[in-house]
Protein backbone atom coordinates (compact mmCIF):
# COMPACT_ATOMS: atom_id res chain seq x y z
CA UNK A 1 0.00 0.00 0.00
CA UNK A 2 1.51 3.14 -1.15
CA UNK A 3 1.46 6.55 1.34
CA UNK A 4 0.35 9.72 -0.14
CA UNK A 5 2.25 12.39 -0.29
CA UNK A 6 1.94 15.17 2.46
CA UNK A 7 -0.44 17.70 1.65
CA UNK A 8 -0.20 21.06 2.96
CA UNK A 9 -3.93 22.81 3.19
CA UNK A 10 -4.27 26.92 2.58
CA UNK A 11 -5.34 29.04 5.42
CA UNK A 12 -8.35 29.87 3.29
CA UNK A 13 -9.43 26.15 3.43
CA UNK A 14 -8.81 25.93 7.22
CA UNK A 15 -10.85 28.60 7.99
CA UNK A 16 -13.74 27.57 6.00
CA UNK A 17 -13.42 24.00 8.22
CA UNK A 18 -13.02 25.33 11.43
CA UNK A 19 -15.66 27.81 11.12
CA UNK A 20 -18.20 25.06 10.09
CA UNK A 21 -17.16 23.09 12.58
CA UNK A 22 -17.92 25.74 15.11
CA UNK A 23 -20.89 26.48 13.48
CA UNK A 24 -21.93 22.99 13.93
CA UNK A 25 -24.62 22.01 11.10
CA UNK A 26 -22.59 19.04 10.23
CA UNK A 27 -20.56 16.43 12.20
CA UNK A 28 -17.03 16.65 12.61
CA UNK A 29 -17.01 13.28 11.16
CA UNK A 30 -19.10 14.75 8.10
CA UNK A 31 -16.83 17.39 7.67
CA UNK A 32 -13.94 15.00 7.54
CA UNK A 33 -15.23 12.92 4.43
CA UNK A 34 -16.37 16.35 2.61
CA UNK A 35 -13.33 18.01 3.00
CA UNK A 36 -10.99 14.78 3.20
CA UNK A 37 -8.96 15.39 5.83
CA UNK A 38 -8.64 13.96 9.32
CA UNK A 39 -10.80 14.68 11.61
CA UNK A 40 -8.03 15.51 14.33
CA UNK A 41 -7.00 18.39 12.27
CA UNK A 42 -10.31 20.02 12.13
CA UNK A 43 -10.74 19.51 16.09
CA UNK A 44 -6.82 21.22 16.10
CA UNK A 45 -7.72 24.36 13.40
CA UNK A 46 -11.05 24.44 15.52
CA UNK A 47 -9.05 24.89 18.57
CA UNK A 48 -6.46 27.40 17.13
CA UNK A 49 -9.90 29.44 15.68
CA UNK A 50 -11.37 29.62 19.35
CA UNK A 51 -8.05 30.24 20.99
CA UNK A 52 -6.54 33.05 18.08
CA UNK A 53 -10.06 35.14 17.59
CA UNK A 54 -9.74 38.02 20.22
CA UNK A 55 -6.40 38.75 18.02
CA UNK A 56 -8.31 39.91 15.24
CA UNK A 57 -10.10 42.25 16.92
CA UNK A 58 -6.62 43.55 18.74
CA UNK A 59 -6.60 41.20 21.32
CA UNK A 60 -3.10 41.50 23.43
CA UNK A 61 0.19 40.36 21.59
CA UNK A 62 2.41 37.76 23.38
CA UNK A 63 5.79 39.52 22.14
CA UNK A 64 7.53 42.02 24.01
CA UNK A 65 8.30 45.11 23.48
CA UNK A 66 11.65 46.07 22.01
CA UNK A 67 14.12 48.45 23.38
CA UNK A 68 15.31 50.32 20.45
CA UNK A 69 18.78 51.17 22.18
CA UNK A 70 19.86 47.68 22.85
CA UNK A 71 18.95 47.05 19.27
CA UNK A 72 21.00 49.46 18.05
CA UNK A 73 23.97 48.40 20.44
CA UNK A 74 23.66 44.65 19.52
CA UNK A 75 23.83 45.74 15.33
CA UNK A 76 26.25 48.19 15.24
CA UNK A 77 28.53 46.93 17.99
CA UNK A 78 29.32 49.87 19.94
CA UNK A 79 27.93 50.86 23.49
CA UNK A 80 27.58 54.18 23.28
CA UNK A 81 24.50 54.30 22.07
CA UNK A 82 23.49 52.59 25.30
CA UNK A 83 23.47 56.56 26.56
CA UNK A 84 21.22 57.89 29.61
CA UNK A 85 19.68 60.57 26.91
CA UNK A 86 16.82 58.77 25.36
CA UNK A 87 15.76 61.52 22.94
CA UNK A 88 19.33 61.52 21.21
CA UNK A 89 20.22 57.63 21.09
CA UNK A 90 16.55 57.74 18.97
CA UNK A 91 17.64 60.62 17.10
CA UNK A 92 21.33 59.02 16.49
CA UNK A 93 19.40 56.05 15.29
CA UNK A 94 16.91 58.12 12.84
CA UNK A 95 20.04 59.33 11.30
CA UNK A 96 21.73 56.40 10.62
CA UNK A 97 19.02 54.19 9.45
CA UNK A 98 16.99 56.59 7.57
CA UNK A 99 16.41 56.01 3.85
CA UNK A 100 16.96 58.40 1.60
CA UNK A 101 15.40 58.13 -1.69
């Protein structure tokens, strides 16, 4: 018996899934054979629907914020831009990194 090949599935598809699945007019089972996949990964992008939404409407972000200074210090190499005057490291870094065009 031969294996087929992995498939990858769009975002667009998994969306339409999950949201029927959440919508619930058909069986997770149902939605399985229509859609052939497994029904695990429609329980998963489910899941990931429930768990992501209050993102899209600016829900909090799990990164941190970024100090600009150490940044700067970590790509150009040099520590004085690690300075106690705030308004001048940014303006340093403006300068530097600005594109001209």
């Amino acid at each position: 018996m031969a294996r087929r090949p992995r498939r990858t599935h769009s975002p667009k598809l998994k969306a339409k899934v999950a949201l029927a699945a959440i919508v619930g007019d058909k069986t997770i089972a149902e939605l399985a054979a229509l859609h052939d996949v497994h029904p695990n990964q429609i329980t998963e992008w489910k899941r990931r629907l429930v768990d992501r939404a209050a993102d899209v409407f600016g829900g909090e972000s799990n990164t941190p914020p970024v100090d600009l200074q150490i940044l700067l210090a970590k790509i150009v190499g040099y520590p004085r831009f690690l300075s106690k005057n705030s308004a001048r490291t940014i303006y340093m870094m403006d300068c530097m990194f600005r594109v001209r065009i």
